[in-house]
C-alpha atoms as a PDB file:
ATOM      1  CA  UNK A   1     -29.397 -27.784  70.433  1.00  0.00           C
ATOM      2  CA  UNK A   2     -32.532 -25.694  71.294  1.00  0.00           C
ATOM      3  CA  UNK A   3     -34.308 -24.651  67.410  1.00  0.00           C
ATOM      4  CA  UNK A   4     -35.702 -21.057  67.012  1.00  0.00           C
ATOM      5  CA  UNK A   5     -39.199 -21.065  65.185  1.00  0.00           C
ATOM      6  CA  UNK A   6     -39.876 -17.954  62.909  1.00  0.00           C
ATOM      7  CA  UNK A   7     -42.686 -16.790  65.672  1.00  0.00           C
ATOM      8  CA  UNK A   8     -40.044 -17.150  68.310  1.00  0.00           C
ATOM      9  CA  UNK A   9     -37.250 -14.531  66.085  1.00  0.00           C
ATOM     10  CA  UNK A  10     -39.820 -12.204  65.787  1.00  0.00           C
ATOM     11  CA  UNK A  11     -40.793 -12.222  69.564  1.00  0.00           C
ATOM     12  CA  UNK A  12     -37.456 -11.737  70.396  1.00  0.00           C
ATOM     13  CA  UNK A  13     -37.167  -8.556  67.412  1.00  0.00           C
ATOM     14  CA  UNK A  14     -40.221  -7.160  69.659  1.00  0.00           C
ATOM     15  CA  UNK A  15     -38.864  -7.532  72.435  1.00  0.00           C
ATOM     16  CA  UNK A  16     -35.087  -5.474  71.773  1.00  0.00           C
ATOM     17  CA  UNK A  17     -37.188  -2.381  69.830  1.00  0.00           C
ATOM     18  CA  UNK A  18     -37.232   0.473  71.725  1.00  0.00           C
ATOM     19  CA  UNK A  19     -35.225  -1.536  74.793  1.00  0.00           C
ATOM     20  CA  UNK A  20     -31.455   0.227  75.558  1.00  0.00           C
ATOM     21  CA  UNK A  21     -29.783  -2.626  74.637  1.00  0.00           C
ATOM     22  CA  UNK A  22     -26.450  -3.336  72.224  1.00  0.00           C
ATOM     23  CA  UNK A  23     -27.090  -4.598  68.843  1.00  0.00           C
ATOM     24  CA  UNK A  24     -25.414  -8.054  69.951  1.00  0.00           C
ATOM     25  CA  UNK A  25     -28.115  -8.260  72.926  1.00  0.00           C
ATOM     26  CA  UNK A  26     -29.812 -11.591  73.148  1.00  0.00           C
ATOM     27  CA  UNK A  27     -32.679 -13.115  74.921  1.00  0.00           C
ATOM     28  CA  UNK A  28     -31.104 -15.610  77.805  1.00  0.00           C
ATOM     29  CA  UNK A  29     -32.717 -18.805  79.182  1.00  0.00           C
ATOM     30  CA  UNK A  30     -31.746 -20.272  82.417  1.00  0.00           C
ATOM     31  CA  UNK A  31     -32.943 -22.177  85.494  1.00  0.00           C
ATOM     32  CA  UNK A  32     -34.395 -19.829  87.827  1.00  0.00           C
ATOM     33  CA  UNK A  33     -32.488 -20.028  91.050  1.00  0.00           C
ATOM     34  CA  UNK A  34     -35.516 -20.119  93.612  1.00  0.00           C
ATOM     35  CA  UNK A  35     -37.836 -22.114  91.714  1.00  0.00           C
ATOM     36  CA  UNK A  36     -36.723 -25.704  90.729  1.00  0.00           C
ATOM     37  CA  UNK A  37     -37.653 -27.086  87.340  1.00  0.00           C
ATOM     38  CA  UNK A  38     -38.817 -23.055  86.411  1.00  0.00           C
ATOM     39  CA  UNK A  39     -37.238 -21.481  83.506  1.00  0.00           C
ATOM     40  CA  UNK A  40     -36.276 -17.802  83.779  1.00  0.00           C
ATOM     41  CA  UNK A  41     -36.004 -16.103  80.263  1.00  0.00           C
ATOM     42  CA  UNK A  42     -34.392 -12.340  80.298  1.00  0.00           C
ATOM     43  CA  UNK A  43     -32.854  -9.974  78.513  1.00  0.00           C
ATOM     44  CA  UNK A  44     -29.067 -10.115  78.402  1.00  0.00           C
ATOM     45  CA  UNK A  45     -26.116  -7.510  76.734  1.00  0.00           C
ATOM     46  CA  UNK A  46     -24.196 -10.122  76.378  1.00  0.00           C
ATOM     47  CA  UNK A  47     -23.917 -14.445  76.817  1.00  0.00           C
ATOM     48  CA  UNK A  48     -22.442 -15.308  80.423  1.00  0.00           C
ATOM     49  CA  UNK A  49     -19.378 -17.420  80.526  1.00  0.00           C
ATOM     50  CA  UNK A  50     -20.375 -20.879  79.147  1.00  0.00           C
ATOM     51  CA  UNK A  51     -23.446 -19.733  77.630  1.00  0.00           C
ATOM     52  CA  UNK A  52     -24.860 -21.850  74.435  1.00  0.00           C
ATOM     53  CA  UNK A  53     -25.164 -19.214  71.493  1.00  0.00           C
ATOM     54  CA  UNK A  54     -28.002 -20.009  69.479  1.00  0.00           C
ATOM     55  CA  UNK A  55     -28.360 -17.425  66.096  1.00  0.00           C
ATOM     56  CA  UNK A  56     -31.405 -17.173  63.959  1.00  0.00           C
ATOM     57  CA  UNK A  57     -31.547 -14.351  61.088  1.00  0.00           C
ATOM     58  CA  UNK A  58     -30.438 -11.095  63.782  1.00  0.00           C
ATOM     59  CA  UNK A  59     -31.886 -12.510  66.878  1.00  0.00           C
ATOM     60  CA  UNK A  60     -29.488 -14.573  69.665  1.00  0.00           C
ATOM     61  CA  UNK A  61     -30.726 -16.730  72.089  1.00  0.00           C
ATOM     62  CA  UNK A  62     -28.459 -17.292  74.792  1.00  0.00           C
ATOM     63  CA  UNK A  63     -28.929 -20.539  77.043  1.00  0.00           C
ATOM     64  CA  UNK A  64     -27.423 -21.122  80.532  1.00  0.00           C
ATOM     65  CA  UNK A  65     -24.795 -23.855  80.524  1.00  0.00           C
ATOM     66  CA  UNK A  66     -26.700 -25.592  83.182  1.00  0.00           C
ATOM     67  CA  UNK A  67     -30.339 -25.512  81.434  1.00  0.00           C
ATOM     68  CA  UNK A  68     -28.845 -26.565  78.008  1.00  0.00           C
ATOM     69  CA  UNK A  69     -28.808 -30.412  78.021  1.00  0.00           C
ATOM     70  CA  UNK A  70     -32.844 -30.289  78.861  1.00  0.00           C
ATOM     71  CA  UNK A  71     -33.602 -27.954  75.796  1.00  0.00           C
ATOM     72  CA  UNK A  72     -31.207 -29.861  73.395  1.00  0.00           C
ATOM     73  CA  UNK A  73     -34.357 -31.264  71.803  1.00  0.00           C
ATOM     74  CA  UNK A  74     -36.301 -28.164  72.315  1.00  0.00           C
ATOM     75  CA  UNK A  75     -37.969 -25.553  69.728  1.00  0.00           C
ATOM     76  CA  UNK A  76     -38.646 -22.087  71.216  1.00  0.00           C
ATOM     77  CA  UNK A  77     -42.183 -21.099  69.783  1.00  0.00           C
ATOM     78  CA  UNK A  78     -43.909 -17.786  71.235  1.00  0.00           C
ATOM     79  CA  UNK A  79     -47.433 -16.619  70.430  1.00  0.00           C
ATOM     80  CA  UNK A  80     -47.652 -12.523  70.251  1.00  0.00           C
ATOM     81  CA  UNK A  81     -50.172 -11.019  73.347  1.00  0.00           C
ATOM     82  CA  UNK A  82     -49.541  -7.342  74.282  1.00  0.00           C
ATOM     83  CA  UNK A  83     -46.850  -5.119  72.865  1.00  0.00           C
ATOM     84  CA  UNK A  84     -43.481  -6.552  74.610  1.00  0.00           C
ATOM     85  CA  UNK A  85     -45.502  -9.623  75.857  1.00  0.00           C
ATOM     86  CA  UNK A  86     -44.922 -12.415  73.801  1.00  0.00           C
ATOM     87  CA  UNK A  87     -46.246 -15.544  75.900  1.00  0.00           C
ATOM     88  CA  UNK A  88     -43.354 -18.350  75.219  1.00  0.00           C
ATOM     89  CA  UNK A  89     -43.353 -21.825  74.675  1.00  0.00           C
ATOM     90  CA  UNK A  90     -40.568 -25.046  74.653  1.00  0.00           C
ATOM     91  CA  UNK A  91     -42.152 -27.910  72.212  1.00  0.00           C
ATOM     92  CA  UNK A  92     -40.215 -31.134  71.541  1.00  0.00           C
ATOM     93  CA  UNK A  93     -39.008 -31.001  68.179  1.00  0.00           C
ATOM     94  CA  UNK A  94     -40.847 -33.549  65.300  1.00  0.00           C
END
């Protein structure tokens, strides 16, 4: 199952301040439909049907049915650029 680092939870914190979004909001990762191999990370009220919950302190990650066998050995890392711009990153955990 994809891991959440601590730089990755607070990303995601960033992200949801100030956006109109329910408490229970998550970031979601899936394929991106016109762009093979291409992740597509969004914004999301809620999982979609079959969605992989992933919880860290009060951040949820949710991950597309479909994309979550090739981030089962995944960690989600971000590095903070501009307000709201966290730059993302998927490491193979140690």
């Amino acid at each position: 199952m994809l891991t959440l680092t601590d730089n990755a939870v607070e990303a995601i914190r960033d992200l949801m301040v100030g956006e109109d979004v329910p408490s229970d909001a998550g970031l979601r990762i899936s394929a991106k439909a016109d762009d093979a191999g291409t992740l597509e990370l969004t914004l999301a009220s809620t999982p979609h049907a079959g969605d992989q919950v992933i919880e860290k302190e009060d951040v949820r990650v949710f991950v597309a049915e479909d994309t979550a066998p090739i981030l089962d050995d995944k960690a989600l890392d971000a590095q903070p650029g501009a307000p709201g711009q966290p730059t993302f990153r998927l490491d193979r955990r140690a």
